[in-house]
Protein backbone atom coordinates (compact mmCIF):
# COMPACT_ATOMS: atom_id res chain seq x y z
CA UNK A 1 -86.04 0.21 100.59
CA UNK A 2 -85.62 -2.84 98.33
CA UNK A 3 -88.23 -5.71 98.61
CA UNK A 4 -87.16 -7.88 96.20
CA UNK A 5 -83.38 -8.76 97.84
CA UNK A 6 -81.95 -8.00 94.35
CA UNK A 7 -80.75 -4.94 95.29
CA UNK A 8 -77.78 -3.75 97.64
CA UNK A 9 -77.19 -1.86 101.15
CA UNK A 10 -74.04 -0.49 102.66
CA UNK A 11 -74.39 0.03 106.23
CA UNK A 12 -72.04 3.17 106.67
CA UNK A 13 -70.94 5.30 109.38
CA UNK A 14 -72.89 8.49 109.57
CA UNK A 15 -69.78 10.28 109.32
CA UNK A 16 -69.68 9.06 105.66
CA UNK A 17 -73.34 9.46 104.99
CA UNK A 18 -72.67 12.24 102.96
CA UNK A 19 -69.92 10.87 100.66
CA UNK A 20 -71.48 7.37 100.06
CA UNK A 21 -74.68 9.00 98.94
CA UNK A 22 -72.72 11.69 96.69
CA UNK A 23 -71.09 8.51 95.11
CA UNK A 24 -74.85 6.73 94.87
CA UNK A 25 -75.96 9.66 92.96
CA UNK A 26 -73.12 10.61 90.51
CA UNK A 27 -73.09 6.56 89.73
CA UNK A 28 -76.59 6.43 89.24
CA UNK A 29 -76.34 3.23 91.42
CA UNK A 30 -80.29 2.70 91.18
CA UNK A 31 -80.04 -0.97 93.19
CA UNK A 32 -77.79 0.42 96.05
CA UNK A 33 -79.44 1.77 99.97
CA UNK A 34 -77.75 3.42 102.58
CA UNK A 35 -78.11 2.93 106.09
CA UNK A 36 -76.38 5.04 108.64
CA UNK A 37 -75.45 4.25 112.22
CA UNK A 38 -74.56 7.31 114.14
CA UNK A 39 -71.28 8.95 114.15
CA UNK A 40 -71.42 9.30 117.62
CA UNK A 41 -70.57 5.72 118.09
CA UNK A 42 -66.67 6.56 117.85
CA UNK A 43 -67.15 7.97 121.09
CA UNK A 44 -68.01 4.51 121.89
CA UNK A 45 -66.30 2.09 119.45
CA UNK A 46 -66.83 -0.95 121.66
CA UNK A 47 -70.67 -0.64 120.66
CA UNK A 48 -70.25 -0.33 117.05
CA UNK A 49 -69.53 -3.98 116.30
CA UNK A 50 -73.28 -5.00 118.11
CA UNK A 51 -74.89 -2.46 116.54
CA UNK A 52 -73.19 -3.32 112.86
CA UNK A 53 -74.36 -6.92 113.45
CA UNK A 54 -78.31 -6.16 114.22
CA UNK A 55 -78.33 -3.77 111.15
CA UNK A 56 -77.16 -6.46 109.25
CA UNK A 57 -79.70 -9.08 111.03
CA UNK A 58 -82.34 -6.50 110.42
CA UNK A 59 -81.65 -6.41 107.10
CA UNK A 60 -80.60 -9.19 105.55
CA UNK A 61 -83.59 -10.45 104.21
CA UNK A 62 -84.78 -7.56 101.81
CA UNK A 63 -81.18 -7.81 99.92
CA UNK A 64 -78.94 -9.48 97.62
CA UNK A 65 -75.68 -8.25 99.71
CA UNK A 66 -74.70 -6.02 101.94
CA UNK A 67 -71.19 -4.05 102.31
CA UNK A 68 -70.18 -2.16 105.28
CA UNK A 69 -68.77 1.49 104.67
CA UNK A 70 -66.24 1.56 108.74
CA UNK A 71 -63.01 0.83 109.04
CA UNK A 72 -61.78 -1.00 112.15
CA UNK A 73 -62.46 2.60 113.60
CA UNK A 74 -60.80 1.35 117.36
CA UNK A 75 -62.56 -1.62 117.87
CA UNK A 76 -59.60 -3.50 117.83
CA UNK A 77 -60.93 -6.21 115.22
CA UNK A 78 -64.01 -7.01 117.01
CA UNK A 79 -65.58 -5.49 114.02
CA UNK A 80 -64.00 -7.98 111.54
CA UNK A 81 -65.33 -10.54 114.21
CA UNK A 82 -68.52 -9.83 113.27
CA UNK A 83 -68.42 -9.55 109.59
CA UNK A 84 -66.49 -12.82 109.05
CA UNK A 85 -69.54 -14.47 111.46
CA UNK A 86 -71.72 -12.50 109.62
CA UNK A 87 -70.38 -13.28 106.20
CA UNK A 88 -70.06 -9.69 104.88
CA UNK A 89 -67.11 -7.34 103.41
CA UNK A 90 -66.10 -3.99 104.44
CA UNK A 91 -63.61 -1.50 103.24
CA UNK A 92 -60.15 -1.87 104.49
CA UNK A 93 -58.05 0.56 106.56
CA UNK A 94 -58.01 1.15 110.03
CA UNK A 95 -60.42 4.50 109.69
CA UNK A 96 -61.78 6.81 107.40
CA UNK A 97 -58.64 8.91 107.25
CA UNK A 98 -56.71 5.97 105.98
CA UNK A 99 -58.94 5.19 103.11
CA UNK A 100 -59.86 8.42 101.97
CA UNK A 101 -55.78 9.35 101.73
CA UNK A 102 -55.22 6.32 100.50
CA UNK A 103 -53.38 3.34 102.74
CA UNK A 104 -49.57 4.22 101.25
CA UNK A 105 -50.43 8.59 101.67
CA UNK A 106 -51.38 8.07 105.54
CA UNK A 107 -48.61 5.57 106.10
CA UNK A 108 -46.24 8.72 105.24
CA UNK A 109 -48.23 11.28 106.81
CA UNK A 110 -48.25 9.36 110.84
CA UNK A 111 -44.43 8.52 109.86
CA UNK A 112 -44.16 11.99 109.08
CA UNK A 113 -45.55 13.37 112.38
CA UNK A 114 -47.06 10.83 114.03
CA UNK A 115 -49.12 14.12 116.31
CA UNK A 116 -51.54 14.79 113.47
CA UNK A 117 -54.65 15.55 113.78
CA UNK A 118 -57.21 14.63 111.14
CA UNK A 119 -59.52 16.55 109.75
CA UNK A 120 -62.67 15.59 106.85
CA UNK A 121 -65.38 17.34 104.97
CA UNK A 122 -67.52 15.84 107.90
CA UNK A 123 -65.47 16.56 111.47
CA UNK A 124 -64.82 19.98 109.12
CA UNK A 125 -68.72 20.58 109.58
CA UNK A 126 -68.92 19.16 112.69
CA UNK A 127 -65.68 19.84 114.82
CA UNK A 128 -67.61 22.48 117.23
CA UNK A 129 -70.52 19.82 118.03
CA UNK A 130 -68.32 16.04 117.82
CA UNK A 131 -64.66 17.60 119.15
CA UNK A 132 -65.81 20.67 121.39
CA UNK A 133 -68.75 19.75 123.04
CA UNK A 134 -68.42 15.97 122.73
CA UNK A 135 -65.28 16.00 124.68
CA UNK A 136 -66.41 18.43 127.10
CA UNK A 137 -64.46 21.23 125.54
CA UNK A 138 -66.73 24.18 126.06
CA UNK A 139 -67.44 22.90 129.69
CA UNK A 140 -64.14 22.33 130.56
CA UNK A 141 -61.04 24.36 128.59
CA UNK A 142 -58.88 23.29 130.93
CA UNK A 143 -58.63 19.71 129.23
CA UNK A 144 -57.75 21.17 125.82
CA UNK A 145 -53.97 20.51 126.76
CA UNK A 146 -54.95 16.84 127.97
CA UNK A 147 -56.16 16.17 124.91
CA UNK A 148 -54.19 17.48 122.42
CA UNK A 149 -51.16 18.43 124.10
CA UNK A 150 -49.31 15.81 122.10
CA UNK A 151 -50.23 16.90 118.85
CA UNK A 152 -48.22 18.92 116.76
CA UNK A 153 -49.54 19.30 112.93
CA UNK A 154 -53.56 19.15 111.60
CA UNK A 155 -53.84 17.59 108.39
CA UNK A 156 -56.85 18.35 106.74
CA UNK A 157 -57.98 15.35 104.16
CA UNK A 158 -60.74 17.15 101.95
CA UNK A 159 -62.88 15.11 99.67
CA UNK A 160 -65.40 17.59 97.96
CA UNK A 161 -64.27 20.94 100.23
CA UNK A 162 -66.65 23.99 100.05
CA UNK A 163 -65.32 27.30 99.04
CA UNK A 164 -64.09 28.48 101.98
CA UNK A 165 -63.65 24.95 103.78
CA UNK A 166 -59.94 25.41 103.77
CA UNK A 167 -59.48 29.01 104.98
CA UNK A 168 -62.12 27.53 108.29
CA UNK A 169 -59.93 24.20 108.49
CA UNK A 170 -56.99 26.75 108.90
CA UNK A 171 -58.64 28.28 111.51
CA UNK A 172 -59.27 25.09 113.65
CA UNK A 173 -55.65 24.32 113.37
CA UNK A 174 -54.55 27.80 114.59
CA UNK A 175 -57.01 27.29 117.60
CA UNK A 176 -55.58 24.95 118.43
CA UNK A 177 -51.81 25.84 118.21
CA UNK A 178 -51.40 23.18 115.11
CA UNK A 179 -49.47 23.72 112.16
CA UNK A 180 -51.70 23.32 108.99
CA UNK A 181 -51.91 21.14 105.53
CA UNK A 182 -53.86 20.54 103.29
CA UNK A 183 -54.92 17.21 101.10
CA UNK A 184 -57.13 17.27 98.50
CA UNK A 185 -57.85 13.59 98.66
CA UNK A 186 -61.48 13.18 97.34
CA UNK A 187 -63.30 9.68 98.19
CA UNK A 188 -59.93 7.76 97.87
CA UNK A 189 -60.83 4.10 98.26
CA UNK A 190 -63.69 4.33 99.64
CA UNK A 191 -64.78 5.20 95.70
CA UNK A 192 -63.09 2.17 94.60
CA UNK A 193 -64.34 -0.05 97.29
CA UNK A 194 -67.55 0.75 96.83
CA UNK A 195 -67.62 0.60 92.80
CA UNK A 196 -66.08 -2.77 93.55
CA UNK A 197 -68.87 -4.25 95.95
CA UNK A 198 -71.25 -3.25 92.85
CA UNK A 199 -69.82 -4.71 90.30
CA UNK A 200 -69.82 -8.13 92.21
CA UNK A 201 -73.48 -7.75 93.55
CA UNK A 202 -74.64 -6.66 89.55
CA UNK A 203 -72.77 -9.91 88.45
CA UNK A 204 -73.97 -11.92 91.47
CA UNK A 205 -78.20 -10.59 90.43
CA UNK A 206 -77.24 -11.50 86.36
CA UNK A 207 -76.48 -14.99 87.29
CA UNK A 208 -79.19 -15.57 89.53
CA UNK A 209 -82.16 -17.75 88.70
């Protein structure tokens, strides 16, 4: 970690843990630290504002600036709450599937068929563990239909898919009685955000005394 508070942290979601570091390292953003809260926490979203705010608390002192890598991601603004208390930026959009497709791409896809289900690299790799057994799933079948009764289409947003990523996305959807497509959306703006929040914190350490 940074010592020096010239250098920068984005407190992400551990869903994007993966993607913000990819970006880190194909950058070669030397100055920039992740911190991850868990990705269980959209079970909870009510708890993801308080635990934003100590992270930032925590560590504020050891850097120049700090961006935050959620979306709203249900809290119902409490989370912007927080940040504008808290004086720090985070990506906009609602959730990661917004961002990722791209604000004016989702807008068509819910208008589309508003009964989508989502699908990333991450809930890809993780659907058995965060969707099946963190609803209760392989407990309790009977609730599939409670759940997703109401959904009609899975869309699968894919930022930096593994070979056969697609073909296994297919498979979710015809599991779970979904038709399928696929988006080859890659980091979207959550690229752009971050390449943004860089540039300002680089220009922000040059002028420094």
């Amino acid at each position: 970690m940074a010592s020096d508070a010239q250098g920068m942290l984005v407190i992400a979601c551990g869903a994007l843990a993966h993607e913000v570091t990819a970006l880190r390292e194909a950058n070669r953003w030397s100055a920039l630290d992740v911190r991850c809260l868990p990705p269980e926490l959209h079970n909870r979203p009510e708890k993801i504002p308080a635990a934003v705010r100590d992270l930032i608390r925590e560590s504020r002192p050891h850097y120049r600036s700090i961006f935050v890598a959620y979306g709203d991601c249900g809290t119902g603004g409490l989370l912007d709450r927080v940040l504008v208390e808290e004086g720090v930026e985070r990506i906009a959009g609602a959730h990661c599937y917004e961002f990722y497709a791209t604000s004016a791409v989702f807008a068509a896809l819910a208008d589309a068929e508003p009964g989508t289900f989502y699908l990333t690299d991450f809930l890809l790799r993780h659907f058995d563990r965060l969707v099946i057994a963190g609803l209760g799933l392989d407990r309790h079948p009977e609730l599939f239909d409670t759940y997703f009764g109401h959904y009609r289409r899975l869309v699968y947003l894919a930022q930096a898919p593994a070979p056969q990523a697609e073909q296994e996305a297919r498979a979710i959807a015809g599991r779970m009685g979904l038709s399928f497509e696929f988006r080859h959306t890659g980091y979207g703006a959550l690229a752009s955000s971050l390449q943004a929040a860089v540039k300002r914190n680089s220009e922000a350490t040059a002028w420094a005394p």
